[in-house]
Protein backbone atom coordinates (compact mmCIF):
# COMPACT_ATOMS: atom_id res chain seq x y z
CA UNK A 1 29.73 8.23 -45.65
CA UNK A 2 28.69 5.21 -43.74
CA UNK A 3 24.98 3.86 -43.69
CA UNK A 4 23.83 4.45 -40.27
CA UNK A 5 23.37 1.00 -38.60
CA UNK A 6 19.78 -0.36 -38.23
CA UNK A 7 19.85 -0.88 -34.63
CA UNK A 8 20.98 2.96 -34.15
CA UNK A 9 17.77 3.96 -36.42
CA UNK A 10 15.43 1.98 -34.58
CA UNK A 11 16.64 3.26 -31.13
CA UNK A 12 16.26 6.59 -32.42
CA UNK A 13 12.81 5.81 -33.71
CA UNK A 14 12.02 4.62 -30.66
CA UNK A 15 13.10 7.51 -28.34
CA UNK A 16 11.84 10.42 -30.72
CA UNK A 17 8.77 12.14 -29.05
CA UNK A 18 4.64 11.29 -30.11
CA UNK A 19 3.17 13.45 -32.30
CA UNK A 20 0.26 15.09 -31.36
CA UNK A 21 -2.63 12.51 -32.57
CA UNK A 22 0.11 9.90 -30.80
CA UNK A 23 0.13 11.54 -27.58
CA UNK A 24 -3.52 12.37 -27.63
CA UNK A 25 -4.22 8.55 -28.06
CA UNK A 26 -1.69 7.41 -25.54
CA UNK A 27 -2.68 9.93 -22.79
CA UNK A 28 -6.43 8.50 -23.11
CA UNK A 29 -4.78 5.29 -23.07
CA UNK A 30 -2.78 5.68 -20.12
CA UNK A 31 -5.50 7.30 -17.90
CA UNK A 32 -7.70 4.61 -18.67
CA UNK A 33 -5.27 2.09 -17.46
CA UNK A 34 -4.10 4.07 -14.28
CA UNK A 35 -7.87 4.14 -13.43
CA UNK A 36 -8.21 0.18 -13.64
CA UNK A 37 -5.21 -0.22 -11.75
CA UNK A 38 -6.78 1.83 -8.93
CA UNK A 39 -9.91 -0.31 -9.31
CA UNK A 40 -8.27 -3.45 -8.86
CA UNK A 41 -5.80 -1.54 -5.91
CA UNK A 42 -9.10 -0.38 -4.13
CA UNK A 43 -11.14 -3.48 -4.77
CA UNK A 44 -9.94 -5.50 -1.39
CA UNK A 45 -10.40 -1.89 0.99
CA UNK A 46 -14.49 -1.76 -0.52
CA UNK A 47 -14.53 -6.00 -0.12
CA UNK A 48 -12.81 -5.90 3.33
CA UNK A 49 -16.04 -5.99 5.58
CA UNK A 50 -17.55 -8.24 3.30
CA UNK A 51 -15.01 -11.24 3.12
CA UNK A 52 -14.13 -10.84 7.16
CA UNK A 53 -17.66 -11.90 7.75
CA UNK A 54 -17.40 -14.62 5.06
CA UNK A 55 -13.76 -15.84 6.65
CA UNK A 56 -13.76 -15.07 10.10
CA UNK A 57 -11.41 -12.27 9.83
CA UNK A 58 -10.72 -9.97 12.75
CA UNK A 59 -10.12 -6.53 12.39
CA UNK A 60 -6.06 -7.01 13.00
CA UNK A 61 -6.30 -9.97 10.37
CA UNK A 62 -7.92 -7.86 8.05
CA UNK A 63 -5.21 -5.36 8.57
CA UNK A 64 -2.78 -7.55 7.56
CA UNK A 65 -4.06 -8.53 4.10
CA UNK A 66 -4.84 -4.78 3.46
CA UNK A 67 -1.34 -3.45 4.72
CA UNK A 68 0.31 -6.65 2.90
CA UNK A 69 0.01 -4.95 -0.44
CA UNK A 70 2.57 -1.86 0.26
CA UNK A 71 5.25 -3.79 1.35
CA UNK A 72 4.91 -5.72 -1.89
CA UNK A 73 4.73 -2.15 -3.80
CA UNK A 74 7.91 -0.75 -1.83
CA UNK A 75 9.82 -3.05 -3.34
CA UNK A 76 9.63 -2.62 -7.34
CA UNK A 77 9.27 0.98 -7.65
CA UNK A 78 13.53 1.12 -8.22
CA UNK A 79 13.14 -1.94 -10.49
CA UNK A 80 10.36 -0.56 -12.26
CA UNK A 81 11.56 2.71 -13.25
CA UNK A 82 14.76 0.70 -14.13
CA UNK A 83 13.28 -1.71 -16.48
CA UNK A 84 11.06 1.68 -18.42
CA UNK A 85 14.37 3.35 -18.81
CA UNK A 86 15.96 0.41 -20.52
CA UNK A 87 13.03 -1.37 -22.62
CA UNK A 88 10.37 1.19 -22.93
CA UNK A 89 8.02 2.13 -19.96
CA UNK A 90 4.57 0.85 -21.83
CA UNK A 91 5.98 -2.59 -21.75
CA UNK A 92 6.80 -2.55 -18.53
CA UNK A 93 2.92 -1.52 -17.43
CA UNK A 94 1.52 -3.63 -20.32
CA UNK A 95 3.32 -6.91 -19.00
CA UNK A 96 3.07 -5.95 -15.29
CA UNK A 97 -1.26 -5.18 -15.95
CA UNK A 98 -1.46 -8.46 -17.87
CA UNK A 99 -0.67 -10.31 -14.32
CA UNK A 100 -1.87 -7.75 -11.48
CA UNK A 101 -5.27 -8.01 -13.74
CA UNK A 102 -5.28 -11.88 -13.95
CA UNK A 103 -4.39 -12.11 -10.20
CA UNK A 104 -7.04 -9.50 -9.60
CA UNK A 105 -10.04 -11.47 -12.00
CA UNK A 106 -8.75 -15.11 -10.17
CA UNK A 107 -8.97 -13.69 -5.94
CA UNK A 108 -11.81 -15.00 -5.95
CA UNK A 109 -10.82 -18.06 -7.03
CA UNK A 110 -8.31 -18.28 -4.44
CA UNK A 111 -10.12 -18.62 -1.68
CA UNK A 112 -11.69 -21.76 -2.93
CA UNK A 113 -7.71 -23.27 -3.45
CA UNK A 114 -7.45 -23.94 0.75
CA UNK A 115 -8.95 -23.24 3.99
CA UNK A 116 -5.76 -20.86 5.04
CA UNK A 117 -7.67 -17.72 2.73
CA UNK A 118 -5.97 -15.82 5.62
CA UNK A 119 -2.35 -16.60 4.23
CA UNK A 120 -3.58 -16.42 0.27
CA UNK A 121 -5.07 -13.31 0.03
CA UNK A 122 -1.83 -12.00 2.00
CA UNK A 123 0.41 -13.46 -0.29
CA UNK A 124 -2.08 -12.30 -3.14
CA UNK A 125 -2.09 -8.74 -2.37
CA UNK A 126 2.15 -8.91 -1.50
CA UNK A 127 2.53 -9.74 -5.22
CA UNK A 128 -0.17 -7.29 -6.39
CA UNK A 129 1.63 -4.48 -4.59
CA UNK A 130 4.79 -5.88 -6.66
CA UNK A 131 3.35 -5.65 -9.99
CA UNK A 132 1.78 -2.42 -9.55
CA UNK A 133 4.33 -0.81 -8.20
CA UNK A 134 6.15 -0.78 -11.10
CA UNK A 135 3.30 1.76 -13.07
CA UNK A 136 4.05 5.46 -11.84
CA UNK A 137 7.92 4.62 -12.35
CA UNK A 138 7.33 3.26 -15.87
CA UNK A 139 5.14 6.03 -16.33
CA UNK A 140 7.51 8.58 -15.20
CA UNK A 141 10.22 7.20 -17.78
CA UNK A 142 7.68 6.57 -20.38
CA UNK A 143 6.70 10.11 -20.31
CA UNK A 144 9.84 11.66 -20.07
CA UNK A 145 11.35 10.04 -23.38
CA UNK A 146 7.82 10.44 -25.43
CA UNK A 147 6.44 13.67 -24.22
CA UNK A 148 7.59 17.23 -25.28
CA UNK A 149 8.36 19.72 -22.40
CA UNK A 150 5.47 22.26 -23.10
CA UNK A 151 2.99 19.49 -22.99
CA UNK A 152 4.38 17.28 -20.34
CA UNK A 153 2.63 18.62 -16.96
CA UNK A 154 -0.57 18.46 -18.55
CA UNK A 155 -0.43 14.77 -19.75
CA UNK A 156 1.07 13.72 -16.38
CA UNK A 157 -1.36 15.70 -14.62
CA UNK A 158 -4.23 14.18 -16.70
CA UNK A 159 -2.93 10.44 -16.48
CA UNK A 160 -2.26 11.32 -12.98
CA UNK A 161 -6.21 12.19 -12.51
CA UNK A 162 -6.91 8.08 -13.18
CA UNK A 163 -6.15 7.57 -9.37
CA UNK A 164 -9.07 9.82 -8.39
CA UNK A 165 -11.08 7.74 -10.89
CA UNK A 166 -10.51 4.80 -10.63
CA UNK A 167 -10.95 5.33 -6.49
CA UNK A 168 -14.97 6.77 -7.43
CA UNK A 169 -15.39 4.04 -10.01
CA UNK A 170 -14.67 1.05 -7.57
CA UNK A 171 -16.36 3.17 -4.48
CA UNK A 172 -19.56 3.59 -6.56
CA UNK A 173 -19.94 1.14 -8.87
CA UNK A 174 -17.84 -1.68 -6.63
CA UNK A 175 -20.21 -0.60 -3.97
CA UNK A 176 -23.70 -1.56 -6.10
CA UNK A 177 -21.86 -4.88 -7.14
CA UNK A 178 -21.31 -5.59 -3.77
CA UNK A 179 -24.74 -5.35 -2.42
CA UNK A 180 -26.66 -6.79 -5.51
CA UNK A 181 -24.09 -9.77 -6.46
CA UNK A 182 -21.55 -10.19 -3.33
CA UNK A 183 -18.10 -9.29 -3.09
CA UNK A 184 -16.64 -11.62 -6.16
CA UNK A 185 -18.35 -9.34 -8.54
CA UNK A 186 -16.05 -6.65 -7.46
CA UNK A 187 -12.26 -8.46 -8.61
CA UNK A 188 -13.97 -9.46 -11.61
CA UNK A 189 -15.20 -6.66 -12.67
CA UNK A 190 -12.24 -4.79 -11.87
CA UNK A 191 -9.93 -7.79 -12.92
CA UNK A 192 -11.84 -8.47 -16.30
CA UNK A 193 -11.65 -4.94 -17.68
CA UNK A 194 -7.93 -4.46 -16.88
CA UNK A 195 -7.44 -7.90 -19.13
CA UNK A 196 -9.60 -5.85 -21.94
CA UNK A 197 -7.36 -2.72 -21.53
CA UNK A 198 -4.36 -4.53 -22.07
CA UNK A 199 -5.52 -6.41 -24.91
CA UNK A 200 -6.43 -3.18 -26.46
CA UNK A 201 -3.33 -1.91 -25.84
CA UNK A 202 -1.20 -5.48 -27.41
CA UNK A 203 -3.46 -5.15 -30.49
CA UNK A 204 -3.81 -1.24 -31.37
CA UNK A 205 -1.04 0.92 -30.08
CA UNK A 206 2.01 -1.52 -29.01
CA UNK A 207 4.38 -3.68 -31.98
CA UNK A 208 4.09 -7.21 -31.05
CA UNK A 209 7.96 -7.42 -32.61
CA UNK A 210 8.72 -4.81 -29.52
CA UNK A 211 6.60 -7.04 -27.15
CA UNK A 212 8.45 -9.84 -27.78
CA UNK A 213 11.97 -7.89 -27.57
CA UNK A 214 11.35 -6.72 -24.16
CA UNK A 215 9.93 -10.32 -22.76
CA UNK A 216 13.20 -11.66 -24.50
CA UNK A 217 15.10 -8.69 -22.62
CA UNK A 218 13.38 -9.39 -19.48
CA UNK A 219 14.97 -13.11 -19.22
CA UNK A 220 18.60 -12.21 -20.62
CA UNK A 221 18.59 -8.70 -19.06
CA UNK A 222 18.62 -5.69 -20.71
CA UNK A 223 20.54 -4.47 -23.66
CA UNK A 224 23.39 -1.68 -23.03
CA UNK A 225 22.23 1.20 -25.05
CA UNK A 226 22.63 5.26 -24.53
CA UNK A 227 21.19 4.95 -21.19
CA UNK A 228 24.63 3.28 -19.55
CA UNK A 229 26.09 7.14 -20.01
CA UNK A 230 24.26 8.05 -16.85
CA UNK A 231 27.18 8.77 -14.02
CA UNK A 232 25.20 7.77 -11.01
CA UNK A 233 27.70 8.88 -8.03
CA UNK A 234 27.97 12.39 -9.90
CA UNK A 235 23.76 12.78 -10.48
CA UNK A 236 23.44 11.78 -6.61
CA UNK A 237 25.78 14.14 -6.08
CA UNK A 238 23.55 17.03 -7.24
CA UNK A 239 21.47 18.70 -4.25
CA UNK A 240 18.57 19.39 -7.04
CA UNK A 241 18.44 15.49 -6.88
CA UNK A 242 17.84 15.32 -3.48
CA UNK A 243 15.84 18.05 -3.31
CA UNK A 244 13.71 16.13 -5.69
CA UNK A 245 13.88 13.07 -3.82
CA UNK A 246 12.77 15.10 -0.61
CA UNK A 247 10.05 16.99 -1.64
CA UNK A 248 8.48 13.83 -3.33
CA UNK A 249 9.01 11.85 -0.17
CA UNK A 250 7.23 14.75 1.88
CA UNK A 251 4.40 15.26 -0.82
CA UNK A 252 3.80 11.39 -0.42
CA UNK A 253 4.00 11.15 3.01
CA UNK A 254 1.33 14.15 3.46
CA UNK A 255 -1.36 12.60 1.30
CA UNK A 256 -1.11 9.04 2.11
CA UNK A 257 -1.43 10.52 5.93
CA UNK A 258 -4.50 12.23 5.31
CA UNK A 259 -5.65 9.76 2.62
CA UNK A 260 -5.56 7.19 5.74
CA UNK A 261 -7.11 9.17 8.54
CA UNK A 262 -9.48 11.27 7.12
CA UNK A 263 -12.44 8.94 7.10
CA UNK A 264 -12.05 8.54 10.52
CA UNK A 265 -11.78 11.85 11.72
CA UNK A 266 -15.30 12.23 10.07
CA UNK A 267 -16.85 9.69 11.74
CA UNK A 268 -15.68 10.34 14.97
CA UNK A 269 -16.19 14.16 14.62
CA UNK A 270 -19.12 14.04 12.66
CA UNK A 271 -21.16 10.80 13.82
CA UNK A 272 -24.28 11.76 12.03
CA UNK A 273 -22.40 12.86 8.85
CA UNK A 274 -23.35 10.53 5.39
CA UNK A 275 -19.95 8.55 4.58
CA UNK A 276 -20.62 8.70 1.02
CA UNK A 277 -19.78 12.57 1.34
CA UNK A 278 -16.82 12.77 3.03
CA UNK A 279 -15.80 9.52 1.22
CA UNK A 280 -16.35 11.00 -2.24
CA UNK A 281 -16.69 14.94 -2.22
CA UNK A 282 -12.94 15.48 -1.64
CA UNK A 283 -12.07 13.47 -4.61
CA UNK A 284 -14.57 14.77 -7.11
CA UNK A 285 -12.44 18.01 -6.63
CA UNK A 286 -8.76 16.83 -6.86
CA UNK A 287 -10.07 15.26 -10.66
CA UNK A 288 -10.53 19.26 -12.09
CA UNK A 289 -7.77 20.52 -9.56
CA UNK A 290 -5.11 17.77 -11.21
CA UNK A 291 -6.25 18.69 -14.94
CA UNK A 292 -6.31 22.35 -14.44
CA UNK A 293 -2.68 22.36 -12.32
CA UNK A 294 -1.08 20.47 -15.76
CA UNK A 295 -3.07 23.35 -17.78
CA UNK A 296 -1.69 25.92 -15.89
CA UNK A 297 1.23 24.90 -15.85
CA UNK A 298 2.16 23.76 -19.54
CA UNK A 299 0.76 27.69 -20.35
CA UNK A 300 2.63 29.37 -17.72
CA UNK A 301 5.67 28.13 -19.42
CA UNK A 302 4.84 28.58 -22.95
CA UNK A 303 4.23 32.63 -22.37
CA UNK A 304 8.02 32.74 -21.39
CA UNK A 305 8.01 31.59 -17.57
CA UNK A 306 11.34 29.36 -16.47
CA UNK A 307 10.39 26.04 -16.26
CA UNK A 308 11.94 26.15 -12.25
CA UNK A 309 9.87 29.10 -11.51
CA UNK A 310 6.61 27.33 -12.22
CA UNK A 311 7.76 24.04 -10.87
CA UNK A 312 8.35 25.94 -7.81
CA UNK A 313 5.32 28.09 -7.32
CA UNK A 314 3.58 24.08 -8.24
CA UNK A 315 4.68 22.90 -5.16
CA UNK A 316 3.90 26.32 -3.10
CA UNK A 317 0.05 25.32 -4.37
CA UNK A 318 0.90 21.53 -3.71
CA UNK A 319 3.03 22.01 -0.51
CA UNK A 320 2.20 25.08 1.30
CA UNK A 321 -1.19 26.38 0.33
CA UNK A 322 -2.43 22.54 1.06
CA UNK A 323 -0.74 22.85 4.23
CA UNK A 324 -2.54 25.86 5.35
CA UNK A 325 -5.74 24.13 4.58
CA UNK A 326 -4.73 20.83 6.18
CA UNK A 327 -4.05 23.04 9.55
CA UNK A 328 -7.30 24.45 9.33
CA UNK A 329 -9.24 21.33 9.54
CA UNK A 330 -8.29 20.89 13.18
CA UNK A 331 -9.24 24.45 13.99
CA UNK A 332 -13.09 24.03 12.86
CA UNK A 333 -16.34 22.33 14.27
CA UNK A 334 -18.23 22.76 11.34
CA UNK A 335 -18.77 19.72 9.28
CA UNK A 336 -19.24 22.06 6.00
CA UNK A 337 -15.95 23.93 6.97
CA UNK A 338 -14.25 20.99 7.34
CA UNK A 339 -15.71 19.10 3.81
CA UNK A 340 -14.00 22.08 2.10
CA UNK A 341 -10.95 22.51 4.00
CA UNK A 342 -10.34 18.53 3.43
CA UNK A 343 -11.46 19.19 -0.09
CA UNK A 344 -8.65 22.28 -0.75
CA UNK A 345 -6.12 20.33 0.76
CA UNK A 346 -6.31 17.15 -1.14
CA UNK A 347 -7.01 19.09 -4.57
CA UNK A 348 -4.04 21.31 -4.35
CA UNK A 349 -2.18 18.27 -3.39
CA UNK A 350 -2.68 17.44 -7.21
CA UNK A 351 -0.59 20.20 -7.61
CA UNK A 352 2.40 18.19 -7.04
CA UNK A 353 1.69 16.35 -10.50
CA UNK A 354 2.95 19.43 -12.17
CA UNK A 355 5.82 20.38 -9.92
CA UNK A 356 7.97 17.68 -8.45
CA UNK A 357 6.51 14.95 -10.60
CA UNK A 358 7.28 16.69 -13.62
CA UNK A 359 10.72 18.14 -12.04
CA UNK A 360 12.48 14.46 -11.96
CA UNK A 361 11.99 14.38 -15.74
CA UNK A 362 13.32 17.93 -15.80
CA UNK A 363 16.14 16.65 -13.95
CA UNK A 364 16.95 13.08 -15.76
CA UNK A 365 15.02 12.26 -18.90
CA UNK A 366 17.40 9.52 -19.67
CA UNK A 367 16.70 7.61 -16.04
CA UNK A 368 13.72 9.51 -15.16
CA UNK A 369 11.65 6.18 -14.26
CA UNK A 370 14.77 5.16 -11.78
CA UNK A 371 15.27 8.48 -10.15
CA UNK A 372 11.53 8.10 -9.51
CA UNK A 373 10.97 4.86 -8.41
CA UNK A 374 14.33 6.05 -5.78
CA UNK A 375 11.99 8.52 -4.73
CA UNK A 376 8.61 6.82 -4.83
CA UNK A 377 10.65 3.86 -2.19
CA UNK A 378 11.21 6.78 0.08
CA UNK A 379 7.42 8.19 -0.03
CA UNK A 380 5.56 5.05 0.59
CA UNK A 381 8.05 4.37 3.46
CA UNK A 382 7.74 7.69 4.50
CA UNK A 383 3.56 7.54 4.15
CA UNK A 384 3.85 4.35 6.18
CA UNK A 385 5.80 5.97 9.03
CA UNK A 386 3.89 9.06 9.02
CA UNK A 387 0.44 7.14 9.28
CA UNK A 388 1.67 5.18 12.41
CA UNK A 389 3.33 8.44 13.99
CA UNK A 390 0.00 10.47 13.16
CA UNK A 391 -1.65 7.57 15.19
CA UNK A 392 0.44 7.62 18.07
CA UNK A 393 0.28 11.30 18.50
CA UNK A 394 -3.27 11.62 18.39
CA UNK A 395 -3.49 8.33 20.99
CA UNK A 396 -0.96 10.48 23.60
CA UNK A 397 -2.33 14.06 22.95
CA UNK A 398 -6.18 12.71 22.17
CA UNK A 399 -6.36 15.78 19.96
CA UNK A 400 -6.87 15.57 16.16
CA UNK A 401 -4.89 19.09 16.14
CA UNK A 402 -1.68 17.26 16.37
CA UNK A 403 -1.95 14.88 12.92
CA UNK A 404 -2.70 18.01 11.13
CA UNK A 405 0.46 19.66 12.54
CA UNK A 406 2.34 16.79 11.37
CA UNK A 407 0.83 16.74 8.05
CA UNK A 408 1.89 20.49 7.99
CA UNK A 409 5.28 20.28 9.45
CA UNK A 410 6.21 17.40 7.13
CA UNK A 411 4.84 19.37 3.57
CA UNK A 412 6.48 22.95 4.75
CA UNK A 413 10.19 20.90 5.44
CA UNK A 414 9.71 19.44 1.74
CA UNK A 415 8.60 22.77 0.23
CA UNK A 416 11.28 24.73 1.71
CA UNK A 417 13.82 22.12 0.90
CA UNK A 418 13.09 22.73 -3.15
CA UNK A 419 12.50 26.32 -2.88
CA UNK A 420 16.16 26.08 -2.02
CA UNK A 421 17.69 23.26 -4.12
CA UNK A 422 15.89 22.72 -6.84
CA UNK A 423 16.35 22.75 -10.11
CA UNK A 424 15.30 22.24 -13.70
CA UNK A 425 18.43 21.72 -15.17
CA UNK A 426 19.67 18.41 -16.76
CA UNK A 427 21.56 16.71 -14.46
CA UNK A 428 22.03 12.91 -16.02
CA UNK A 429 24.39 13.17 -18.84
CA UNK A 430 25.96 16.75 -19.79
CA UNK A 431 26.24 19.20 -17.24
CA UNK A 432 26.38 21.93 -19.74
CA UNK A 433 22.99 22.28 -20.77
CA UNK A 434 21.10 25.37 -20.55
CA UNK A 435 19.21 26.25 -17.57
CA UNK A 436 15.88 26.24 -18.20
């Protein structure tokens, strides 16, 4: 018999899932670091005001350097996913939170280098959007390869639940370092604990022999391993792919819709209402909502349930039932009604962690972080379309009635769309395997 060949052992070493005390570290880990990158993603929206009275900004050039950043994070969510598929997804967000967190620590700096802060900042937050949006894709492969099935909603769902915290974090804490120490304090703050996160994460839970592979992978390109079995023209082939693809794209469009108009259909509905309510309330319910819709759904499929059946009834919660809610809210002229209809719909939204999320690494473990940065690319373009078209309808109707509709008609096409199509079925390399 012939020794098995050191590079085959450590590739297998390196794909076989955590253990439990692992996965327990990493998924503290890993929602610790998805917070700080919403801190630092946040920092500029809470600064805005702030550094347009310090500049001169108007409102449209302000909208510039705030819109800059997600055409910067269109553009590596493919690349991202690619890259954790081929190297290992926590080097990808290790190396790409080492710069987004520099970048983030130095804007201040920045606006000292010229008098054009106008055209830095833009170009700042264009390559923040870049580095960041490699994370979720990363993630999604990282996850996928380490993670066993019964236990993978839940950890998703709980890394997942970093966006909502990170948001409150920089909304309440950014907020008192704005008004005590001016609008600096805020990127450093945010910027400086990032650069502690990662070195926590270099010197306690990544080799620095791996580290040093993938930089060295990064400049030659990576290595052909098991991953080059993928048949892409046959997996885009599949309709559960694009099923996947669709509902993600829907579920993305929805919430960065509402995520964008809400506030203002507060204020202008509810002058006298407290922004710190509306601004907050909705998110400290999608936190529990996103941990308990991983819960649920890791123990719905332990007691016997298909793995498709839950995914599915996931995305009724994070497609449909949202929906309903989401409809409601221009049917009411009740500020309380309203806090808790905006409240259901953006917690069961979290839903979505645990169905379609979770259903691409159902799909494609071995390209997980590609399918999903494919699909990711078509939500934030989607989410940028549908908060422009949400605009324009409530500009020609002058009714809020008709964004909510949208928001509706755009979650129940996605939902449907799976209910039909999908899958849980491995799609990426043998088309024999067993349904789950």
């Amino acid at each position: 018999m012939q020794p098995v060949p050191d590079e085959v052992r450590q590739d297998a070493a390196q794909n076989a899932p955590w253990s439990r005390p692992e996965c327990q570290a990493w998924t503290r880990t890993l929602l610790l670091g998805t917070c700080l990158l919403y801190c630092a993603r946040v920092s500029m929206s809470v600064c805005t005001v702030s550094m347009s009275q310090d500049f001169g900004w108007s409102k449209t050039e302000a909208g510039i350097v705030l819109s800059s950043f997600f055409w910067g994070y269109c553009l590596t969510q493919v690349v991202g996913g690619h890259l954790g598929d081929r190297i290992g997804g926590e080097k990808v967000i290790l190396l790409s939170a080492s710069a987004w967190g520099l970048i983030t620590a130095a804007t201040p700096l920045l606006t000292h280098l010229s008098t054009a802060q106008l055209a830095f900042m833009t170009c700042s937050r264009i390559l923040m959007g870049l580095l960041q949006g490699v994370h979720f894709p990363a993630l999604t492969s990282l996850l996928s390869q380490k993670v066993r099935d019964s236990e993978r909603a839940f950890t998703y769902s709980t890394v997942g639940a970093g966006s909502q915290v990170g948001t409150l974090v920089t909304g309440g804490v950014g907020s008192l370092l704005l008004d005590r120490h001016g609008w600096p304090s805020v990127f450093y703050f945010s910027g400086g604990l990032t650069l502690l996160w990662v070195y926590y994460v270099y010197r306690y839970l990544l080799n620095e022999k791996d580290l040093l592979m993938a930089l060295g992978a990064l400049v030659r390109g990576p290595p052909i391993s098991r991953h080059t079995k993928v048949r892409w023209k046959q997996l885009f082939r599949k309709p559960a792919v694009w099923a996947a693809v669709g509902s993600q794209l829907s579920s993305a469009c929805a919430f960065f819709t509402l995520l964008s108009w809400l506030p203002t259909f507060f204020r202008e509905t509810f002058p006298s209402s407290k922004g710190w309510v509306f601004n907050v309330v909705p998110w400290l319910v999608a936190i529990p909502a996103s941990l308990f819709s991983g819960f649920l759904s890791d123990h719905l499929i332990s007691h016997g349930y298909r793995t498709i059946v839950v995914r599915k009834f996931m995305q009724a919660m994070g497609l449909g039932l949202s929906s309903v809610f989401a409809l409601c809210l221009g049917h009411t002229s009740s500020f309380f009604k309203s806090m808790v209809f905006a409240s259901a719909s953006l917690g069961l939204q979290t839903f979505n962690h645990s169905g379609i999320s979770v259903n691409i690494q159902d799909l494609a473990p071995s390209c997980a972080g590609f399918l999903f940065g494919v699909a990711n690319t078509a939500g934030a373009l989607a989410g940028v379309v549908g908060v422009y078209l949400g605009g324009y309808l409530m500009e020609t109707t002058g009714s809020w009635t008709s964004l909510f509709n949208l928001v509706a008609i755009v979650s129940i096409l996605g939902l449907c769309t799976f209910l039909v199509f999908g899958e849980a079925q491995r799609v990426d390399l043998n088309p024999t395997h067993e349904d789950l």
